[in-house]
C-alpha atoms as a PDB file:
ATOM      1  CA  UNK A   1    -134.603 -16.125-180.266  1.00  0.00           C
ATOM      2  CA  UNK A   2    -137.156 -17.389-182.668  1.00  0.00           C
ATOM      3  CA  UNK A   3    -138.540 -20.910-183.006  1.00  0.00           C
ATOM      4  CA  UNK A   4    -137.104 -23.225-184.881  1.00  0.00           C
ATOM      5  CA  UNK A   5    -139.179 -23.878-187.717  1.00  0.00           C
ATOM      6  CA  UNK A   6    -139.528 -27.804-189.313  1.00  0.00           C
ATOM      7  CA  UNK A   7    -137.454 -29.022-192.697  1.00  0.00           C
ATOM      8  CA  UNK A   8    -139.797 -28.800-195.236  1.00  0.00           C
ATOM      9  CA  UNK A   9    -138.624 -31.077-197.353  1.00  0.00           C
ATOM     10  CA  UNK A  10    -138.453 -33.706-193.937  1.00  0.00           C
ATOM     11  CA  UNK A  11    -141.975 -33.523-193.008  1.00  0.00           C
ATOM     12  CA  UNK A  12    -143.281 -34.644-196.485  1.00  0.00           C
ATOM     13  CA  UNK A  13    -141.439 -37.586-196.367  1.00  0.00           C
ATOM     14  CA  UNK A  14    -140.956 -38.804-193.152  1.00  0.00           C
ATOM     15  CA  UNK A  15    -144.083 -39.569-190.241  1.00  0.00           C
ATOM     16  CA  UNK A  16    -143.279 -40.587-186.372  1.00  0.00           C
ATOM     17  CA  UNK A  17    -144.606 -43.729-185.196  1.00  0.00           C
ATOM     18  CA  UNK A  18    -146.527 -43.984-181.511  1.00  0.00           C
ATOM     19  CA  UNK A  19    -143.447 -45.985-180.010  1.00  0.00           C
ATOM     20  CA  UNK A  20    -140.889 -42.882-181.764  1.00  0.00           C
ATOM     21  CA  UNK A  21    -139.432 -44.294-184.773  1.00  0.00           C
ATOM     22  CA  UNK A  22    -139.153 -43.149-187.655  1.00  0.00           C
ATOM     23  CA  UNK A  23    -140.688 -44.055-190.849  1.00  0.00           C
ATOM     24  CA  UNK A  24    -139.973 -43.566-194.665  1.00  0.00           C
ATOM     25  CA  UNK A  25    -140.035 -44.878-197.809  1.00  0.00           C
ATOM     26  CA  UNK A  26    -138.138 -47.209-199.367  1.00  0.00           C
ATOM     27  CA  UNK A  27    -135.015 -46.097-201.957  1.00  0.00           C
ATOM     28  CA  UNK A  28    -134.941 -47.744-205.608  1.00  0.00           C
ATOM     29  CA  UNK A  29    -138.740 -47.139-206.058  1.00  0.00           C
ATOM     30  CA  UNK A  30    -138.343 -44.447-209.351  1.00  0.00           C
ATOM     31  CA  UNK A  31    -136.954 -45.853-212.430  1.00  0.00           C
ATOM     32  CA  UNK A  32    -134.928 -48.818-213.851  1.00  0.00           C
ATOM     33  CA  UNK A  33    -138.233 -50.844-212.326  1.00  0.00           C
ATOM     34  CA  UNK A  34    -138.130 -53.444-216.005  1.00  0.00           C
ATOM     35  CA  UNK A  35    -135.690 -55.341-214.028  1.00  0.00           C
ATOM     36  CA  UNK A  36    -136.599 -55.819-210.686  1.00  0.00           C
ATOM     37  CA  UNK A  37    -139.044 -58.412-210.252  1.00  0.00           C
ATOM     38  CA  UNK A  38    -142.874 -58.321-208.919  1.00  0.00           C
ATOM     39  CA  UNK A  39    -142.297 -59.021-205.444  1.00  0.00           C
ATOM     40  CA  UNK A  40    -139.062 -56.774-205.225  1.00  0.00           C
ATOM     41  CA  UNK A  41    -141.520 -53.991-206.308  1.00  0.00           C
ATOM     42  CA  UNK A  42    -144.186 -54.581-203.865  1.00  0.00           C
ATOM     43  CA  UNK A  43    -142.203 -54.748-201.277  1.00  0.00           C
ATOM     44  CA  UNK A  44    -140.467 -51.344-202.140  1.00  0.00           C
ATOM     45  CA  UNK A  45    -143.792 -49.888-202.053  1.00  0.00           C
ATOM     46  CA  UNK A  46    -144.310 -50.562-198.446  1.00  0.00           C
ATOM     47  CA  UNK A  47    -142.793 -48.014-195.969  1.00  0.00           C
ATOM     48  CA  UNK A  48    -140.188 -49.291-193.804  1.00  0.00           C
ATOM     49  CA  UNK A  49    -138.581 -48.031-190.212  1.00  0.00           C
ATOM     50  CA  UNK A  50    -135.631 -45.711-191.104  1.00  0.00           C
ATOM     51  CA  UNK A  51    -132.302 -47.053-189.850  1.00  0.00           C
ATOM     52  CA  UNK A  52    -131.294 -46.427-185.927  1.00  0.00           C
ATOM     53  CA  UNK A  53    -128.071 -44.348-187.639  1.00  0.00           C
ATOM     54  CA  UNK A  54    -130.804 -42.421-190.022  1.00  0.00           C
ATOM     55  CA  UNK A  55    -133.049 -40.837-187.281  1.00  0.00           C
ATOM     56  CA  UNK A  56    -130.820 -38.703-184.661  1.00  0.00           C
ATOM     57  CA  UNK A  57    -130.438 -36.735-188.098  1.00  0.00           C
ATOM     58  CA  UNK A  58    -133.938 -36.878-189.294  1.00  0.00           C
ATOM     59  CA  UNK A  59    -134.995 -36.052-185.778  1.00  0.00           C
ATOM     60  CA  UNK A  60    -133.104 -32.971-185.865  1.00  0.00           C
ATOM     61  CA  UNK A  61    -134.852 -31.880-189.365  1.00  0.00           C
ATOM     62  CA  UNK A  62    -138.078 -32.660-187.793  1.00  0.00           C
ATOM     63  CA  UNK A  63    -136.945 -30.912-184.723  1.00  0.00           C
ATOM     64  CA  UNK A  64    -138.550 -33.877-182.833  1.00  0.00           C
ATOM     65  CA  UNK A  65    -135.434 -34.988-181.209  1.00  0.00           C
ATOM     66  CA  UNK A  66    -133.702 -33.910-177.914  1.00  0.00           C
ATOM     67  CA  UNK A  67    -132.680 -30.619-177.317  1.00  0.00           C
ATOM     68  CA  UNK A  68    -128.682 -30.033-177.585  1.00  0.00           C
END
């Protein structure tokens, strides 16, 4: 059987810390910005650690995760 080859679309957007987690960006970061203030902006543009729900699934894209 062939390998199994890596979402595209999951490796440009999501990077493995040392420890294992997952990081990502943050959502509400494109448009309607006029409203949200300064610091709600800035902090948007920092990455964040994906959700512990989030990564079994993003794992699997990534085909980082445990084999089943």
């Amino acid at each position: 059987m062939p390998k199994m080859k890596t979402h595209s679309g999951a490796k440009k957007r999501f990077t493995k810390t040392a420890s294992g987690k997952v990081r990502g960006r943050h959502a509400f970061t494109s448009h309607i910005l006029e409203k949200k203030s300064p610091k709600k902006k800035r902090q948007l543009g920092r990455p964040v650690i994906m959700a512990a729900d989030d990564t079994p699934r993003i794992n699997k894209l990534l085909r980082t995760g445990k084999k089943s």
